[in-house]
C-alpha atoms as a PDB file:
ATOM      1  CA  UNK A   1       0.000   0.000   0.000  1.00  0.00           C
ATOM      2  CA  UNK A   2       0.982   3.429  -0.945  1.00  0.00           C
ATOM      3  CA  UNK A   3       0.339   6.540   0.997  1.00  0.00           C
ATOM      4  CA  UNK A   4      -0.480   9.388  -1.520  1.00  0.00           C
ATOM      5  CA  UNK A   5      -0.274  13.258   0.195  1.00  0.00           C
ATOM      6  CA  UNK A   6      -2.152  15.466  -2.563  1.00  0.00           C
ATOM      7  CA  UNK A   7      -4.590  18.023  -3.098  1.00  0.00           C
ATOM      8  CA  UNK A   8      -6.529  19.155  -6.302  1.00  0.00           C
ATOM      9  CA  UNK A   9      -3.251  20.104  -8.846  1.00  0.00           C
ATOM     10  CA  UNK A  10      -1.797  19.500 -11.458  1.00  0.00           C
ATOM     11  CA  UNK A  11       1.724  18.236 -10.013  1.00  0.00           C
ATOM     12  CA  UNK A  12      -0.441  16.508  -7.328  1.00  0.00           C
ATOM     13  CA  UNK A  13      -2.867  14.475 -10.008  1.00  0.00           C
ATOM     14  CA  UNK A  14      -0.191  13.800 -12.119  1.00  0.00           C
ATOM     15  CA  UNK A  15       1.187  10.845  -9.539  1.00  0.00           C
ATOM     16  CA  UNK A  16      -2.726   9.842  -8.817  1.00  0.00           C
ATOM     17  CA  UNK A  17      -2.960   9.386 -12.485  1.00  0.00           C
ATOM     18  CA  UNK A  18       0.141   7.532 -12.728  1.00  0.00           C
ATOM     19  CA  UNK A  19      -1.003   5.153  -9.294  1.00  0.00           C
ATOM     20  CA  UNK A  20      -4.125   4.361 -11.288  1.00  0.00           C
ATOM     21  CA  UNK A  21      -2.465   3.559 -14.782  1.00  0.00           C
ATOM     22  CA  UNK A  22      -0.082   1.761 -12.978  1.00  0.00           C
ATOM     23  CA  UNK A  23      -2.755  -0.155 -10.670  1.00  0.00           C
ATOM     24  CA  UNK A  24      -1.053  -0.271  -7.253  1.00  0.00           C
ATOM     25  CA  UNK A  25      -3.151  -0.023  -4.126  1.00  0.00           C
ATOM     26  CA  UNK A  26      -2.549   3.260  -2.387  1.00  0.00           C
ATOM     27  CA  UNK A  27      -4.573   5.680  -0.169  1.00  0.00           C
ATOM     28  CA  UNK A  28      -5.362   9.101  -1.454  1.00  0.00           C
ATOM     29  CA  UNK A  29      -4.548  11.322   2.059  1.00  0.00           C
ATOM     30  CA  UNK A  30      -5.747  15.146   1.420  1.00  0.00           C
ATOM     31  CA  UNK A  31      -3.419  18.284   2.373  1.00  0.00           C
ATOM     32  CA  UNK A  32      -5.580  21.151   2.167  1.00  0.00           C
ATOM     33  CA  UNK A  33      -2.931  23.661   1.192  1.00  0.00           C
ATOM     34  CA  UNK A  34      -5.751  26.659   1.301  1.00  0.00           C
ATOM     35  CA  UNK A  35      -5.720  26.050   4.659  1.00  0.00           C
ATOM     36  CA  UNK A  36      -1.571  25.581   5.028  1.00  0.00           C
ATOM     37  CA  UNK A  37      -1.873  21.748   5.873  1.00  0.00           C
ATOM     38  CA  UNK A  38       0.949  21.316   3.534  1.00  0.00           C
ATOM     39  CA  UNK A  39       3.112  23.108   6.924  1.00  0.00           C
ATOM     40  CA  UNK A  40       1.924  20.560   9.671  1.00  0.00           C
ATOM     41  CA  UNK A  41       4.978  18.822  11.243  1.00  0.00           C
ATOM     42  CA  UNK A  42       3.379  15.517  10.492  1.00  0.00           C
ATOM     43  CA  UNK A  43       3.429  16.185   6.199  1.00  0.00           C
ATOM     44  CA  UNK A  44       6.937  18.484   7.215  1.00  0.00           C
ATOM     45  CA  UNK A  45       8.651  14.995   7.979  1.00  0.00           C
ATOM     46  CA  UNK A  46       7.587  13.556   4.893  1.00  0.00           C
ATOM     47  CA  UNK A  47       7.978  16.009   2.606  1.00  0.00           C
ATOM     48  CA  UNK A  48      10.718  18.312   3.400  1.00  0.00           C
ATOM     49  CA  UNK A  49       9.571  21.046   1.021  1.00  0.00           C
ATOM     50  CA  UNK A  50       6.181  22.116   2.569  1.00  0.00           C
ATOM     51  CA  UNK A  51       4.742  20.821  -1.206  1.00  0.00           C
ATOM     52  CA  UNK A  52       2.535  17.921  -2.283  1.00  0.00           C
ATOM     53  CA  UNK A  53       2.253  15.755  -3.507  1.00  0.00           C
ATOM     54  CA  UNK A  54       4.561  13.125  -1.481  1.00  0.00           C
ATOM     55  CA  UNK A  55       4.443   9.531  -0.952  1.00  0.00           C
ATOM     56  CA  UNK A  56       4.621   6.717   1.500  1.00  0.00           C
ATOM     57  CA  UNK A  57       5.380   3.492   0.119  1.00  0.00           C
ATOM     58  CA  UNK A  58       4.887   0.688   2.926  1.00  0.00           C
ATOM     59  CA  UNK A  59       6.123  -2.099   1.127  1.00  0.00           C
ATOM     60  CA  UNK A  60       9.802  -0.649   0.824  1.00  0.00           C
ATOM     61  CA  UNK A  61       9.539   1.926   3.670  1.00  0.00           C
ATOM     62  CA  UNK A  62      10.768   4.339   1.177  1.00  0.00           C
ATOM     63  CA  UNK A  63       9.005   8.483   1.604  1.00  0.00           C
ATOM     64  CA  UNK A  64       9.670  11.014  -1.112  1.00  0.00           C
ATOM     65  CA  UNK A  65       8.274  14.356  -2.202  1.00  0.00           C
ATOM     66  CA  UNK A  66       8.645  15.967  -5.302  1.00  0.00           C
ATOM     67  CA  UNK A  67       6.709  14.715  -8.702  1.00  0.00           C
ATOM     68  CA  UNK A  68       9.123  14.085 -11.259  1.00  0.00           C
ATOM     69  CA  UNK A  69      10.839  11.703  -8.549  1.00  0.00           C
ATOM     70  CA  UNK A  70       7.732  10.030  -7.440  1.00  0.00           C
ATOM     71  CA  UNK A  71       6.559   8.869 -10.863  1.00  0.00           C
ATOM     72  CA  UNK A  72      10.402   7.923 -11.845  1.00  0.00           C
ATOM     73  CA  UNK A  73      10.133   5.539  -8.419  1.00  0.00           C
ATOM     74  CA  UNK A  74       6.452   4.419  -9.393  1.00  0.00           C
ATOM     75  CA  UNK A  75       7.544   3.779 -12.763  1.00  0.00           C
ATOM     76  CA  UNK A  76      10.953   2.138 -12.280  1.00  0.00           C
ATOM     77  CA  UNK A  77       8.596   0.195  -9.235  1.00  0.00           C
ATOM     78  CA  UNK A  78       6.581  -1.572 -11.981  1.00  0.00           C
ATOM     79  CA  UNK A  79       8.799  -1.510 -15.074  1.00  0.00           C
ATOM     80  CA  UNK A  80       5.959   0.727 -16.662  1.00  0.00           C
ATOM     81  CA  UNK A  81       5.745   3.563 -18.569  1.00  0.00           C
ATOM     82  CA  UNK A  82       9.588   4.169 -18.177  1.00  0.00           C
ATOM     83  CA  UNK A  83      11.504   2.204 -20.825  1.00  0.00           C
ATOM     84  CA  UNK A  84      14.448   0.458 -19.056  1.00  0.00           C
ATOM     85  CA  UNK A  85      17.595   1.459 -21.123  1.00  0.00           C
ATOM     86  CA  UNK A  86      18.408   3.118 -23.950  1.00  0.00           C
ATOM     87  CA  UNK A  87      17.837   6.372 -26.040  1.00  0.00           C
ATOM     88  CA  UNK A  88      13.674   5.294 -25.710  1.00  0.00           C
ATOM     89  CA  UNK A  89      14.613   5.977 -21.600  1.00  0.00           C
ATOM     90  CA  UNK A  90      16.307   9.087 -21.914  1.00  0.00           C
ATOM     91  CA  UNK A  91      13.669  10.896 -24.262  1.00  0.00           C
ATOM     92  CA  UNK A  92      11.425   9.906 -21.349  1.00  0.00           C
ATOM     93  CA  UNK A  93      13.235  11.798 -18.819  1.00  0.00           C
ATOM     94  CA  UNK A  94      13.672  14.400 -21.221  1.00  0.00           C
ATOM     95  CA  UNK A  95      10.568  15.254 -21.376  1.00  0.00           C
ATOM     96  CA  UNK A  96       9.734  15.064 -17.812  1.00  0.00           C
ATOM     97  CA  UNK A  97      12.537  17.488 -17.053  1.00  0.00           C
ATOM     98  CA  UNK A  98      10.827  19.437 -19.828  1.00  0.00           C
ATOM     99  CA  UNK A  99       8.026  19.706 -18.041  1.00  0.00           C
ATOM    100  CA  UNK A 100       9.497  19.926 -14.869  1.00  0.00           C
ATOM    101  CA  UNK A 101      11.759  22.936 -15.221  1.00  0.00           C
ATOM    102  CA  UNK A 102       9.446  24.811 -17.721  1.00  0.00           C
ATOM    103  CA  UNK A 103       6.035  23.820 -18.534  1.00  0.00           C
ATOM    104  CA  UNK A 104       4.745  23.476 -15.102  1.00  0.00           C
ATOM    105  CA  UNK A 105       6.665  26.327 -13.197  1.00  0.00           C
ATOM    106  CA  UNK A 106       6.074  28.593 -16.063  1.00  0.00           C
ATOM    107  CA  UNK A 107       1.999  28.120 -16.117  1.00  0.00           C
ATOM    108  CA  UNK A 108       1.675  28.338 -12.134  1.00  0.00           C
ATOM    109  CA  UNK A 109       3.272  31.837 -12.431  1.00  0.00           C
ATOM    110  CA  UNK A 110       0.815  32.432 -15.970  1.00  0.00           C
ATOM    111  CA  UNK A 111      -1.746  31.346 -13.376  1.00  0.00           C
ATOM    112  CA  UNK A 112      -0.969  33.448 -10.684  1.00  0.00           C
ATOM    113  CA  UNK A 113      -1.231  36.650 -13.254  1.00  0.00           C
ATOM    114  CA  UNK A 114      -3.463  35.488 -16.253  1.00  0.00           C
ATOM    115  CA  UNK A 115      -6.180  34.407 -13.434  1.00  0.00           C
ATOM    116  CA  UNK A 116      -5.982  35.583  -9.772  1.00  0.00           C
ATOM    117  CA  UNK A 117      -4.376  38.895 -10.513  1.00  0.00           C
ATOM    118  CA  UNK A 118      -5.615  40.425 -13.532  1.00  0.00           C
ATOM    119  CA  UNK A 119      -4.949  43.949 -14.147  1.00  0.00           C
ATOM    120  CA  UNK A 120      -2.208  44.113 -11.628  1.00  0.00           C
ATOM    121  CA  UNK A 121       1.473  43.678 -13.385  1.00  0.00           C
ATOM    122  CA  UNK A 122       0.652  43.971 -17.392  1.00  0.00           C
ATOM    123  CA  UNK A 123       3.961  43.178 -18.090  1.00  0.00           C
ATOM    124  CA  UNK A 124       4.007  40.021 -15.804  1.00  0.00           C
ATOM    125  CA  UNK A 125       0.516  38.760 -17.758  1.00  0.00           C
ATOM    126  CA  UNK A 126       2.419  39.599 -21.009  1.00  0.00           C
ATOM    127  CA  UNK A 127       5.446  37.855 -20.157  1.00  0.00           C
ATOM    128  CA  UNK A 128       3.978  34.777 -18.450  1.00  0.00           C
ATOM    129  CA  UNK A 129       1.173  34.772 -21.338  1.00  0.00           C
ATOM    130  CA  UNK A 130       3.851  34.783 -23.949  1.00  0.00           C
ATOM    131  CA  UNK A 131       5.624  31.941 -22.719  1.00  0.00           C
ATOM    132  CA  UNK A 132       3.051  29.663 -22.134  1.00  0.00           C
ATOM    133  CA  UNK A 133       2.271  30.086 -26.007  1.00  0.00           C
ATOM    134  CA  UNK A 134       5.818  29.705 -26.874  1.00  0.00           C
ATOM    135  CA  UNK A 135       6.234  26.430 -24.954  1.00  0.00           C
ATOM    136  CA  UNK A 136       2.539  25.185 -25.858  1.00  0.00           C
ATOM    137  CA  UNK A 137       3.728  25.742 -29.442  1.00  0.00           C
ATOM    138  CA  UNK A 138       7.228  23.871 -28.425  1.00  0.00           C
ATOM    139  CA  UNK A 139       4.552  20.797 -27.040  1.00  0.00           C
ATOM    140  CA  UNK A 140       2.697  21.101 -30.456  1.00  0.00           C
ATOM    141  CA  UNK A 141       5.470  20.767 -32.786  1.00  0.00           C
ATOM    142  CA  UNK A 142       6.779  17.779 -30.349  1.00  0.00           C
ATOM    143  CA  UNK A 143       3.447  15.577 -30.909  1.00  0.00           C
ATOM    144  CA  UNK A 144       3.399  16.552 -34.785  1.00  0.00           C
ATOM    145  CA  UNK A 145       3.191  12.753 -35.870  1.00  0.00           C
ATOM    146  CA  UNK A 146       3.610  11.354 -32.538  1.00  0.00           C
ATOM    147  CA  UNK A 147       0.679  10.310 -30.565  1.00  0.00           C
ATOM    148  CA  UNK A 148       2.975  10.613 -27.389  1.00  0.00           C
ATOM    149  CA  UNK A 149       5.928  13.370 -26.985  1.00  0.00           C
ATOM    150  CA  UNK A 150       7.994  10.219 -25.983  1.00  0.00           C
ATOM    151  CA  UNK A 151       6.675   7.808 -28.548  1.00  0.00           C
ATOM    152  CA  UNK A 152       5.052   5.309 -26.062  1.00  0.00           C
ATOM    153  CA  UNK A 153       2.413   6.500 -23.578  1.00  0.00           C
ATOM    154  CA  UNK A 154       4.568   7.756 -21.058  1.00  0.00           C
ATOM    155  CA  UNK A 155       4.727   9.044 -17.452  1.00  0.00           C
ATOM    156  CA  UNK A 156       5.987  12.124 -19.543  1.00  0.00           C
ATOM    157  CA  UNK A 157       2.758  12.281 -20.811  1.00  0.00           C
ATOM    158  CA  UNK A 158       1.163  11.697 -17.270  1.00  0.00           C
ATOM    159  CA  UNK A 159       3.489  14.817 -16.136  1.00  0.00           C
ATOM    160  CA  UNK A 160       2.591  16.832 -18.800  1.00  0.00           C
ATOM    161  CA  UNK A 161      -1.204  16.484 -19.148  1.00  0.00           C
ATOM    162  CA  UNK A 162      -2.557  17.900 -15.628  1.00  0.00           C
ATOM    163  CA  UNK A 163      -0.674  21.671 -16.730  1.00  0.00           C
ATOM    164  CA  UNK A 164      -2.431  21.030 -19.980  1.00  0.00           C
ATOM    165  CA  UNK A 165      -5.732  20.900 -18.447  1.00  0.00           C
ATOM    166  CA  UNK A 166      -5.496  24.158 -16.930  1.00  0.00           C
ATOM    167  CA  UNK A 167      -5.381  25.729 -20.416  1.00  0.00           C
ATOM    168  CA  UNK A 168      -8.728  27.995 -19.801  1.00  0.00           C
ATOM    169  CA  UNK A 169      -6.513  29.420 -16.719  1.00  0.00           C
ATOM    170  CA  UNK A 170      -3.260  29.885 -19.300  1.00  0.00           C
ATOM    171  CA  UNK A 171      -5.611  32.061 -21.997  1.00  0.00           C
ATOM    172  CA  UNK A 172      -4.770  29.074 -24.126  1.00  0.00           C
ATOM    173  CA  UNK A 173      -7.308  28.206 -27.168  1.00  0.00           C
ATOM    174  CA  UNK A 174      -6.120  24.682 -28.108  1.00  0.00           C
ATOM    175  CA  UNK A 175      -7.920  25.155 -31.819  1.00  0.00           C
ATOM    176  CA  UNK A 176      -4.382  26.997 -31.970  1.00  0.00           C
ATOM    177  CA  UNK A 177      -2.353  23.677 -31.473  1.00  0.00           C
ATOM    178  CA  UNK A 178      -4.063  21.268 -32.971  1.00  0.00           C
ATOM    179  CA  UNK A 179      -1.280  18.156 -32.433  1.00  0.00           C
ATOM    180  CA  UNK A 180      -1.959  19.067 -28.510  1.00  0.00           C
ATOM    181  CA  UNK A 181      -5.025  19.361 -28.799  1.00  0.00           C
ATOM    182  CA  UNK A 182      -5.678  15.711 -30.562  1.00  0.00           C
ATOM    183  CA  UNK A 183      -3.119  14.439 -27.496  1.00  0.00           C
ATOM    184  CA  UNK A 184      -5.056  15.853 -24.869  1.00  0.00           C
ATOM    185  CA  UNK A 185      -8.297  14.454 -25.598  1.00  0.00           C
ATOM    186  CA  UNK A 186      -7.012  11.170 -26.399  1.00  0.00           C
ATOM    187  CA  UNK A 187      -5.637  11.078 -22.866  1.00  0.00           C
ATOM    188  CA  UNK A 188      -8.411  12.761 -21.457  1.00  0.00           C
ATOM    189  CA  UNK A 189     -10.908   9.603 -22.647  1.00  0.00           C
ATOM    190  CA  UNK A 190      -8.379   7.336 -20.589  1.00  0.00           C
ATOM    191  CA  UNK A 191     -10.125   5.623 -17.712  1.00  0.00           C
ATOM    192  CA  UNK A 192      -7.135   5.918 -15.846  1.00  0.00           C
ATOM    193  CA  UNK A 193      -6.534   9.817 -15.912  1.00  0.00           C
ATOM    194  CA  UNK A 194     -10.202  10.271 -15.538  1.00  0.00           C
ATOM    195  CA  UNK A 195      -9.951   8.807 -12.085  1.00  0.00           C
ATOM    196  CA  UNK A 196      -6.793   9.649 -11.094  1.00  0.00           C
ATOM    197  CA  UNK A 197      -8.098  13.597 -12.156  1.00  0.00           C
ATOM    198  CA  UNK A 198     -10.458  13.520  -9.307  1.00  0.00           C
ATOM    199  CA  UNK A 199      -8.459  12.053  -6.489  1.00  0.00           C
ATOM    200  CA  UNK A 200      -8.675  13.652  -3.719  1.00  0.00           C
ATOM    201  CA  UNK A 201     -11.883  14.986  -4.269  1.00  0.00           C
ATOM    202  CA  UNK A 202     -13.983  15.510  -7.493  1.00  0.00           C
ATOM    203  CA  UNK A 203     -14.164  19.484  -7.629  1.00  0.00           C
ATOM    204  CA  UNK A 204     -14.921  19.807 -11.828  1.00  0.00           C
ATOM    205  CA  UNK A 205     -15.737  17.641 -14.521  1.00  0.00           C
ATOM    206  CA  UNK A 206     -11.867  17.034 -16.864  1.00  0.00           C
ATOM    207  CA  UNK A 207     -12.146  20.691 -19.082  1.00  0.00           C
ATOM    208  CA  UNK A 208     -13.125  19.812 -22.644  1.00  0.00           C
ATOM    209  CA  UNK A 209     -12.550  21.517 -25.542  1.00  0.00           C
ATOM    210  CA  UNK A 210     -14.931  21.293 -28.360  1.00  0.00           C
ATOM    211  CA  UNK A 211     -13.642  18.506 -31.044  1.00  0.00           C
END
């Protein structure tokens, strides 16, 4: 059994996705971080960071925080969606630390200005704005052929997808990248993510573009 500390984001669903793809047994435990649960002492000993998600795994005593490390253990774990050698392996991890160092930090701040502070630094919400089209345009031309950015479904896909789903919050119109836009849904109508999505609580329906 797995111990899973998340809440309702994108870096947290991104390891409940992977947990259900993957199909190990774990136990969805919620850190409210509206209400700064992510500072207890308890979570603090877990995750050193103050961030979720983190993990518990109780079968190899082993506790780690941050995402991209998580679904590299939970991956390497199984022997899924991490090819074991090989330049198949590193295009994985390329594209995880992709995601990791731009993609995601980059839309949290375009969220932080594009949605709950409109108005207040133009040239932030111009600067944030522009990259997320620049590296939603670097996605696009990624997936042009591909129906993965790593070839094979991917927990660089499973990284990747939760940011994407936030596009409404990005000012992102996905007509405008079509090659994401054909990825997303496809991963969007997997069982998988669609659970994983709403774990630890269901708070919207998976946003939907229209085909």
């Amino acid at each position: 059994m797995i111990d899973l500390y998340t809440w309702t984001t994108p870096n947290g669903r991104k390891v409940s996705i992977a947990l259900e793809e993957l199909g190990l047994p774990y136990r969805a435990i919620p850190v409210d971080i509206t209400k700064d649960e992510q500072f207890r002492p308890d979570f603090l000993a877990i995750s050193p960071n103050n961030r979720i998600p983190a993990i518990v795994d109780h079968d190899t005593g082993v506790s780690l925080m941050e995402s991209g490390a998580i679904l590299i253990y939970l991956a390497e774990k199984t022997g899924k969606l991490l090819p074991a050698e090989g330049e198949r392996r590193y295009r994985c991890l390329e594209w995880l630390n992709w995601q990791m160092g731009g993609f995601g930090p980059m839309l949290g701040q375009a969220h932080h200005f594009l949605r709950y502070n409109p108005g207040v630094a133009p040239y932030a919400e111009e600067r944030f704005g522009a990259e997320a089209r620049r590296l939603y345009g670097v996605l696009d031309r990624r997936l042009k052929g591909r129906d993965y950015v790593a070839d094979d479904y991917s927990i660089a896909d499973i990284a990747i997808w939760p940011w994407a789903s936030r596009y409404e919050w990005q000012r992102i119109d996905l007509d405008a990248y079509p090659n994401v836009k054909r990825w997303y849904l496809a991963l969007a109508a997997r069982p998988a993510v669609q659970r994983g999505y709403h774990v630890p609580a269901r708070v919207n329906e998976i946003p939907l573009p229209l085909p």
